[in-house]
N, C-alpha and C. Protein backbone atom coordinates (compact mmCIF):
# COMPACT_ATOMS: atom_id res chain seq x y z
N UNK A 1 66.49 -23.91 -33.63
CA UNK A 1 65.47 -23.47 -34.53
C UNK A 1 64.79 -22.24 -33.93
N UNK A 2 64.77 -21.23 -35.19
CA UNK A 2 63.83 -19.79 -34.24
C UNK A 2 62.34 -19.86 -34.37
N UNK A 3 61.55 -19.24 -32.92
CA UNK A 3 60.35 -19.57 -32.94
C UNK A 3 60.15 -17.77 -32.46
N UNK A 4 58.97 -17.86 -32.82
CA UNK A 4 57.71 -16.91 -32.20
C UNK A 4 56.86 -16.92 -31.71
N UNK A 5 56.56 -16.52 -30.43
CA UNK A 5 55.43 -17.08 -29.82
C UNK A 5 54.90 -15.72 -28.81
N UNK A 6 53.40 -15.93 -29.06
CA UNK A 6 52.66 -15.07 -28.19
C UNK A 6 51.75 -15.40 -27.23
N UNK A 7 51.61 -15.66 -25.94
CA UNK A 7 50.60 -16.26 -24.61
C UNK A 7 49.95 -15.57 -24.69
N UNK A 8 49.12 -15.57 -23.82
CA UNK A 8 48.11 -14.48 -23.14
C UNK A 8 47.15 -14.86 -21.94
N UNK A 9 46.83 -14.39 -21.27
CA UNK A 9 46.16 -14.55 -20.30
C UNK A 9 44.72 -13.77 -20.29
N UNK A 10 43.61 -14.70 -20.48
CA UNK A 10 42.16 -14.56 -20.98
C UNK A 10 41.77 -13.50 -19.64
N UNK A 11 42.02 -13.57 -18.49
CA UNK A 11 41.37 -12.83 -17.74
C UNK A 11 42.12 -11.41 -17.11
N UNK A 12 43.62 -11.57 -17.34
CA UNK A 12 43.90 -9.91 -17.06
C UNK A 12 44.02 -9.56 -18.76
N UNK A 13 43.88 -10.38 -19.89
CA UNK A 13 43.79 -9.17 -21.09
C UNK A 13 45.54 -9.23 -21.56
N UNK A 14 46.44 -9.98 -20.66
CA UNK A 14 48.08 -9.57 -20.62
C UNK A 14 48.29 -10.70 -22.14
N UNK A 15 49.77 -9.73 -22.67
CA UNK A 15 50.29 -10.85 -23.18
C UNK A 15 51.58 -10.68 -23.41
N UNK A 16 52.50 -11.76 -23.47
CA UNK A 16 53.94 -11.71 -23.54
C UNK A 16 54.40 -12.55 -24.72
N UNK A 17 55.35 -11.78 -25.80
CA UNK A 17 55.67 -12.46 -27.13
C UNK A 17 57.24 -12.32 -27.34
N UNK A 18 57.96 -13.64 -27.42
CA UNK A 18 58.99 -13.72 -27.61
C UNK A 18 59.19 -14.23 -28.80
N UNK A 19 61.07 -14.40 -28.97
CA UNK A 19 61.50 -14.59 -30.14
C UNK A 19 62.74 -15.37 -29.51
N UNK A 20 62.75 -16.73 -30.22
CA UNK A 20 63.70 -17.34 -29.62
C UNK A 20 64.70 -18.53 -30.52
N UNK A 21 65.91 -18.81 -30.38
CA UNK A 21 66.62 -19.86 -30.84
C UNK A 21 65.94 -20.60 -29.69
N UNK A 22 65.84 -22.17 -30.21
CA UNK A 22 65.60 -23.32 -29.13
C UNK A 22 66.33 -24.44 -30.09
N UNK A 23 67.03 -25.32 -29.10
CA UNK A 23 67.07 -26.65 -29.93
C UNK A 23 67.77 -27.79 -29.06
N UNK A 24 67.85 -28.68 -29.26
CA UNK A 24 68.52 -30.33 -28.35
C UNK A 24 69.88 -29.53 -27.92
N UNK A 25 71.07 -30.06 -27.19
CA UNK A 25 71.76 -28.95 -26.85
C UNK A 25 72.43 -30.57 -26.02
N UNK A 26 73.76 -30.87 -26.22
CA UNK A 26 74.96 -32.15 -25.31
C UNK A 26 75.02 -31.70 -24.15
N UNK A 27 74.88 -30.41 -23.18
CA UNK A 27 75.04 -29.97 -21.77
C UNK A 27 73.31 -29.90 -21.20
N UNK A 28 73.42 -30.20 -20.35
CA UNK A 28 71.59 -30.21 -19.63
C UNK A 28 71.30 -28.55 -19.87
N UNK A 29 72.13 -27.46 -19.89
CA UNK A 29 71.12 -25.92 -19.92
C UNK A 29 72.38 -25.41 -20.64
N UNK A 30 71.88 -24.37 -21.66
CA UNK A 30 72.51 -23.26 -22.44
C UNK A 30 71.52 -22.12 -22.48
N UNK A 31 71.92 -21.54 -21.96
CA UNK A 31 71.09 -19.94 -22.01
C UNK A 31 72.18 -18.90 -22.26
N UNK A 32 71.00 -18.19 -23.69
CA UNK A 32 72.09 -16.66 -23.94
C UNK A 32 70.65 -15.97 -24.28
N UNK A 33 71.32 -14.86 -23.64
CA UNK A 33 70.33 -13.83 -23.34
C UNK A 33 70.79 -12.40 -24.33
N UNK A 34 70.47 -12.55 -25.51
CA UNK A 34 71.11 -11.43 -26.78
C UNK A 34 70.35 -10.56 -26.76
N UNK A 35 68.93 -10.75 -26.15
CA UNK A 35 67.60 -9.80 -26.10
C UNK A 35 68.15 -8.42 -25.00
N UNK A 36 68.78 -8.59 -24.33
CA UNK A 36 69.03 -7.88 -23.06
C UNK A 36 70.45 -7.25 -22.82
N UNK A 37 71.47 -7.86 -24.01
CA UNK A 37 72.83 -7.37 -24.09
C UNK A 37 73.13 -5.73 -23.77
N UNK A 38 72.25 -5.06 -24.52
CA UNK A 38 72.43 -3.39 -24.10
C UNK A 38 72.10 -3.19 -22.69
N UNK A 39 71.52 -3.72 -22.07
CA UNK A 39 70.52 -3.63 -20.89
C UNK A 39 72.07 -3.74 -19.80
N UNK A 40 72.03 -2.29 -19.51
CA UNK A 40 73.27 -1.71 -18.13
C UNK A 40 72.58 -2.22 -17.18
N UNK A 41 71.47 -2.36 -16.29
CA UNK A 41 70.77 -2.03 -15.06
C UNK A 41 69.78 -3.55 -14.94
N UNK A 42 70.30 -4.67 -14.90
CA UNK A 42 69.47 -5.53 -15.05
C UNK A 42 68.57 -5.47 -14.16
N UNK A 43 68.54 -5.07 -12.52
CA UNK A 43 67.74 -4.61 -11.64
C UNK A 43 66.66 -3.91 -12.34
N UNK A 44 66.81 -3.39 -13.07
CA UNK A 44 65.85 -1.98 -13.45
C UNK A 44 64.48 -2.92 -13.52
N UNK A 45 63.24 -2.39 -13.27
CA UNK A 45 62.08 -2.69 -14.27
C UNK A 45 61.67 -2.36 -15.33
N UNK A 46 60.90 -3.51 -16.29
CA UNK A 46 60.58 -3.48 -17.40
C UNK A 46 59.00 -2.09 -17.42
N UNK A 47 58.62 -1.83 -16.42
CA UNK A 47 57.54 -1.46 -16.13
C UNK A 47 57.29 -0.73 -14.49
N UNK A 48 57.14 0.17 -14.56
CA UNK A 48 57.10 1.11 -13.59
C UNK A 48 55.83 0.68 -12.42
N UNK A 49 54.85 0.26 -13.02
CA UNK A 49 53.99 -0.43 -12.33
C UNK A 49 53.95 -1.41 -11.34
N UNK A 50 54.86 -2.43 -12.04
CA UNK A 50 55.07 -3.84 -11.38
C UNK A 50 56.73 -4.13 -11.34
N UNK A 51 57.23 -3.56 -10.20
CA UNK A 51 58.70 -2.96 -10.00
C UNK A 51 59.68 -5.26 -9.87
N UNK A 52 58.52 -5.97 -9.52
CA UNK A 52 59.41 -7.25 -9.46
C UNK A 52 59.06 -7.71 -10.68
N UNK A 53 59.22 -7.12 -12.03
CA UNK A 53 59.24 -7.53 -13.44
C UNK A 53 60.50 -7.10 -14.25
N UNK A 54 61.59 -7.17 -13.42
CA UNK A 54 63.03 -6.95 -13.99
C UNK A 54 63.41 -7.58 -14.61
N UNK A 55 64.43 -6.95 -15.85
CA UNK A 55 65.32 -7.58 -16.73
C UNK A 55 65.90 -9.15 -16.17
N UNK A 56 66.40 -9.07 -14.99
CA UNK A 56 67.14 -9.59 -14.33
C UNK A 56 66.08 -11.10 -13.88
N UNK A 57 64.60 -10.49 -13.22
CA UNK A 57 63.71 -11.35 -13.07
C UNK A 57 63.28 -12.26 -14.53
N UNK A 58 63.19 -11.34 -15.36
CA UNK A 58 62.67 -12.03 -16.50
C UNK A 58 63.31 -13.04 -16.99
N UNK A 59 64.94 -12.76 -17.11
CA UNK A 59 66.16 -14.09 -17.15
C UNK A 59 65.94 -15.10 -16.81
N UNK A 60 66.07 -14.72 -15.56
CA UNK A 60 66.14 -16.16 -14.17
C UNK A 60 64.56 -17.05 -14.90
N UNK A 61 63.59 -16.47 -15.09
CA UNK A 61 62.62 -17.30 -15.33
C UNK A 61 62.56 -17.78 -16.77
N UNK A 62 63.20 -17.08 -17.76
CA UNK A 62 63.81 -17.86 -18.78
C UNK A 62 64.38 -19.38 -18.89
N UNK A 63 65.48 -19.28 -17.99
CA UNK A 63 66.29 -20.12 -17.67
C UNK A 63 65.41 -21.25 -16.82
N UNK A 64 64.37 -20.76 -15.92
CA UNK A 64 63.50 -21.85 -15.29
C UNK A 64 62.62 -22.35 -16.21
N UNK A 65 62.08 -21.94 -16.70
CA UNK A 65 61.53 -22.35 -17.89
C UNK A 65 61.62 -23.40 -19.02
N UNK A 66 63.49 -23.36 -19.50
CA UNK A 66 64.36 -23.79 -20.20
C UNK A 66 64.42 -25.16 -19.16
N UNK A 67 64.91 -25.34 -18.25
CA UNK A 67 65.19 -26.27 -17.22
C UNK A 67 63.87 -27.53 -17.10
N UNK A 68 62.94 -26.66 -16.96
CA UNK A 68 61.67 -27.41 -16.47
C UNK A 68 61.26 -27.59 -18.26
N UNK A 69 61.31 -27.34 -18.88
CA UNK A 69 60.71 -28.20 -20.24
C UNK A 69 61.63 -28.89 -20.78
N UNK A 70 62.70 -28.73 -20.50
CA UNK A 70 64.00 -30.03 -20.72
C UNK A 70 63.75 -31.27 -20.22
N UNK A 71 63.12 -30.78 -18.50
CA UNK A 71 62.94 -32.28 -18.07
C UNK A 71 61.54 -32.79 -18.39
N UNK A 72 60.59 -31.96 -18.76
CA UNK A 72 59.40 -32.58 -18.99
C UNK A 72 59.41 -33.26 -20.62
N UNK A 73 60.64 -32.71 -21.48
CA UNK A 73 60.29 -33.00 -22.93
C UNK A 73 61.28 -34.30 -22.77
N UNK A 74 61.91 -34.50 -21.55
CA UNK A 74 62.93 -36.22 -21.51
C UNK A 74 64.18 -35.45 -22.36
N UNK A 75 64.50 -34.60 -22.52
CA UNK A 75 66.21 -34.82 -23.51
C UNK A 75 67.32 -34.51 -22.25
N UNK A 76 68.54 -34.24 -23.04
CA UNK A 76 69.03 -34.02 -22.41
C UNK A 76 69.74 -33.06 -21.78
N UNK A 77 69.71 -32.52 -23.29
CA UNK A 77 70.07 -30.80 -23.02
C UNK A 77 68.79 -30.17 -23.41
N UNK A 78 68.98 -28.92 -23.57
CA UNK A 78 68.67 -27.84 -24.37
C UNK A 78 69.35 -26.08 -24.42
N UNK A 79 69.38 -25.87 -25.07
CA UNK A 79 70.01 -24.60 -25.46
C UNK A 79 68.63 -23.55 -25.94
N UNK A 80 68.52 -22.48 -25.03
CA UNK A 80 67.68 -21.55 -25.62
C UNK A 80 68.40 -20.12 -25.68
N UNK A 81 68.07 -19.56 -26.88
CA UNK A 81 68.61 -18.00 -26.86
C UNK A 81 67.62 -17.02 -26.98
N UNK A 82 67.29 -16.25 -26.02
CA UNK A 82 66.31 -15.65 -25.98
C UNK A 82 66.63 -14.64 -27.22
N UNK A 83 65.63 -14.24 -28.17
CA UNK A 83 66.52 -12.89 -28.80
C UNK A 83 65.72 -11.40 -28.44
N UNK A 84 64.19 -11.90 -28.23
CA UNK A 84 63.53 -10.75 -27.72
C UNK A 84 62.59 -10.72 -27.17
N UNK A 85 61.76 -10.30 -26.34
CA UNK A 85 60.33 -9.78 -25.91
C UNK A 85 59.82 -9.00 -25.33
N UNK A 86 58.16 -9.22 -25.46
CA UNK A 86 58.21 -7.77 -25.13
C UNK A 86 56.95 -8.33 -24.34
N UNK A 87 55.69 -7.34 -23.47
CA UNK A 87 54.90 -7.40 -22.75
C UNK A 87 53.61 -6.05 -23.51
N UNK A 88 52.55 -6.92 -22.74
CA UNK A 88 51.12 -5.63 -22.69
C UNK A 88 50.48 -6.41 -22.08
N UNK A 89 49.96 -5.10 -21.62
CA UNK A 89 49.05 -5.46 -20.33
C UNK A 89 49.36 -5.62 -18.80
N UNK A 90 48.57 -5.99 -17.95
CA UNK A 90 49.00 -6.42 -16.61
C UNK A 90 49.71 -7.88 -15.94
N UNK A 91 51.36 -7.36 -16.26
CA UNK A 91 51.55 -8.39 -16.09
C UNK A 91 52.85 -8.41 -14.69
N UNK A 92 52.49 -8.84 -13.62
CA UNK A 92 52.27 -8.48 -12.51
C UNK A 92 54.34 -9.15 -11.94
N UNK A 93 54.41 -10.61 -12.71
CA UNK A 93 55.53 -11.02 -12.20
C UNK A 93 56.32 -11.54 -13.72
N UNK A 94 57.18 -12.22 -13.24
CA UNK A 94 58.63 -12.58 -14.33
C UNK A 94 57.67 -14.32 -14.61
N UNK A 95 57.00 -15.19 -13.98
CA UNK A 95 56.37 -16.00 -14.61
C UNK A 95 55.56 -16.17 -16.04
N UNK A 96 54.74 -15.58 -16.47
CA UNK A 96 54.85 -15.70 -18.03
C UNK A 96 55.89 -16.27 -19.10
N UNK A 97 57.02 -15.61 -18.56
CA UNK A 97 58.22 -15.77 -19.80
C UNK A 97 58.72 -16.95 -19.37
N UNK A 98 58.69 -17.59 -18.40
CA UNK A 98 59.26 -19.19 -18.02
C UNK A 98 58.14 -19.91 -18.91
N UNK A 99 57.04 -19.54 -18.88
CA UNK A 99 55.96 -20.41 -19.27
C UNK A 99 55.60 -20.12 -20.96
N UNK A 100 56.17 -19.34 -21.34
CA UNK A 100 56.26 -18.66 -22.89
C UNK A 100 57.70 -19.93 -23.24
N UNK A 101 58.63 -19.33 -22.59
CA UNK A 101 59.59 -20.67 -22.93
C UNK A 101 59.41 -21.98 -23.24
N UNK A 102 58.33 -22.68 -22.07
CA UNK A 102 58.27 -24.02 -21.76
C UNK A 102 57.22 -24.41 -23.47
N UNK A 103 56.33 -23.59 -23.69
CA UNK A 103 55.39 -24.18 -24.62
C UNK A 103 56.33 -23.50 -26.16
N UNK A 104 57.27 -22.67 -26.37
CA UNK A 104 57.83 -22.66 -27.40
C UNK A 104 59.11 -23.92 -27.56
N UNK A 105 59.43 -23.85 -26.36
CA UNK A 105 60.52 -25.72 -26.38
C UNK A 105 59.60 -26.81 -26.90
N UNK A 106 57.91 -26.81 -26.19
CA UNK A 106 57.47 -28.38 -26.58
C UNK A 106 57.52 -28.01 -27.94
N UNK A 107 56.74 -26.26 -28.75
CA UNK A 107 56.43 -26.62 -29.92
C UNK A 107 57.65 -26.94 -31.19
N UNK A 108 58.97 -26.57 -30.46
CA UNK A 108 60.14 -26.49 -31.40
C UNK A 108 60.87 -28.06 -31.58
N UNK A 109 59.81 -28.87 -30.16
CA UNK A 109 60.56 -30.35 -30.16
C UNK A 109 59.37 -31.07 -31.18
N UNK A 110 58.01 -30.55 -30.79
CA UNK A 110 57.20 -30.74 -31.56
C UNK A 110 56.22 -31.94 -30.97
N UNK A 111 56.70 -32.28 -29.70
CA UNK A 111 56.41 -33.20 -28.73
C UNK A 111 54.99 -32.53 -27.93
N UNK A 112 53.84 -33.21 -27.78
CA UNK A 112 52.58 -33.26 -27.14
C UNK A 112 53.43 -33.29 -25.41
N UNK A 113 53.32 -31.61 -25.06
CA UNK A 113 53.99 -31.96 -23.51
C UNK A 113 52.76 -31.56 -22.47
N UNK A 114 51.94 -32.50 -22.09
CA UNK A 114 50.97 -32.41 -20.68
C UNK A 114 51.24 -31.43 -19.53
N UNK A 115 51.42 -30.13 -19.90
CA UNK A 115 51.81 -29.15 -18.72
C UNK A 115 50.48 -28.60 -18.02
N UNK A 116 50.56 -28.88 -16.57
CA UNK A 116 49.39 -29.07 -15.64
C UNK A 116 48.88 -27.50 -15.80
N UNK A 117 47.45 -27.15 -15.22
CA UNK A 117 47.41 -25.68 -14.83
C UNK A 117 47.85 -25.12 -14.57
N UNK A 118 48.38 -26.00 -13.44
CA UNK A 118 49.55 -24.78 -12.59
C UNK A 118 50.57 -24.41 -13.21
N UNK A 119 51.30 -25.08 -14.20
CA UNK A 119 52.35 -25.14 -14.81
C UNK A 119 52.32 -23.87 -16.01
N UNK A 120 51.09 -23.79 -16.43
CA UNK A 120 50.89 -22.75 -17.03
C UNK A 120 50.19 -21.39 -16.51
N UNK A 121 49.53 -21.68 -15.25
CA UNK A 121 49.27 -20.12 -14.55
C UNK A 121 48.53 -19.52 -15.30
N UNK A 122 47.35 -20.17 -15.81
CA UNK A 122 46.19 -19.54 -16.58
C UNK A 122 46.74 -18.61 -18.10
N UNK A 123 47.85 -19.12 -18.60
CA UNK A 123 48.58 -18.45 -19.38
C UNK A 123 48.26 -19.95 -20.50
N UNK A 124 48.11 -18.97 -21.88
CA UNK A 124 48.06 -20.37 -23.09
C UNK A 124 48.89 -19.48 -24.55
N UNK A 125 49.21 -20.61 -25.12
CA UNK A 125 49.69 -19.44 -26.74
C UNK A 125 48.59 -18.75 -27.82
N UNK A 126 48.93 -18.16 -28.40
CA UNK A 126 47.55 -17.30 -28.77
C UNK A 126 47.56 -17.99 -30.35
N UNK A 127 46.65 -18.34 -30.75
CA UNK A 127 46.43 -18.62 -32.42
C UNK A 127 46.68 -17.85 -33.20
């Protein structure tokens, strides 16, 4: 199922909004990354500023993301396809988009998922 979703973080002002396939999935992880297909230089940064916010970084925390709300939502798989996102503001590392993932999986399972502070890193979805 495709979702949209926008975080933000109340005290640097940042926010990160993706666009995603999510759904139950027979293998524990499916990740496709269609958002990034043109993308030659996955090293590269998204942002000149904050040089450890790479294509490449942003993935990997996709995929952590995907992992860690699989096991917190109890299934058994899940399959996410990232299709796009984007950033504003100061946003310093590749964490956001794991945590943009994790709360667009609970809302696509539709499941009340208890993710601690830390788990969200002062990051929430925006109304």
């Amino acid at each position: 199922m495709a979702i949209e979703l926008t975080i933000k973080n109340a005290e640097t002002l940042a926010r990160i909004s993706i666009s995603a396939n999510i759904s139950e999935f027979d293998l524990p992880i499916e990740f496709k990354n269609t958002a990034m297909k043109e993308i030659r230089n996955m090293d590269e940064s998204i942002d000149p500023h904050f040089p450890f916010v790479t294509y490449k970084a942003i993935e990997a925390a996709c995929i952590s993301g995907a992992i860690y709300a699989r096991r917190k939502m109890g299934v058994s798989g899940l399959s996410v396809e990232l299709l796009s996102f984007s950033k504003s503001g100061k946003v310093e590392n590749a964490q956001p988009f794991a945590v943009a993932i994790m709360i667009a999986a609970s809302k696509i399972a539709q499941k009340e998922i208890n993710f601690s502070k830390s788990d969200l890193a002062g990051w929430q979805a925006s109304v």
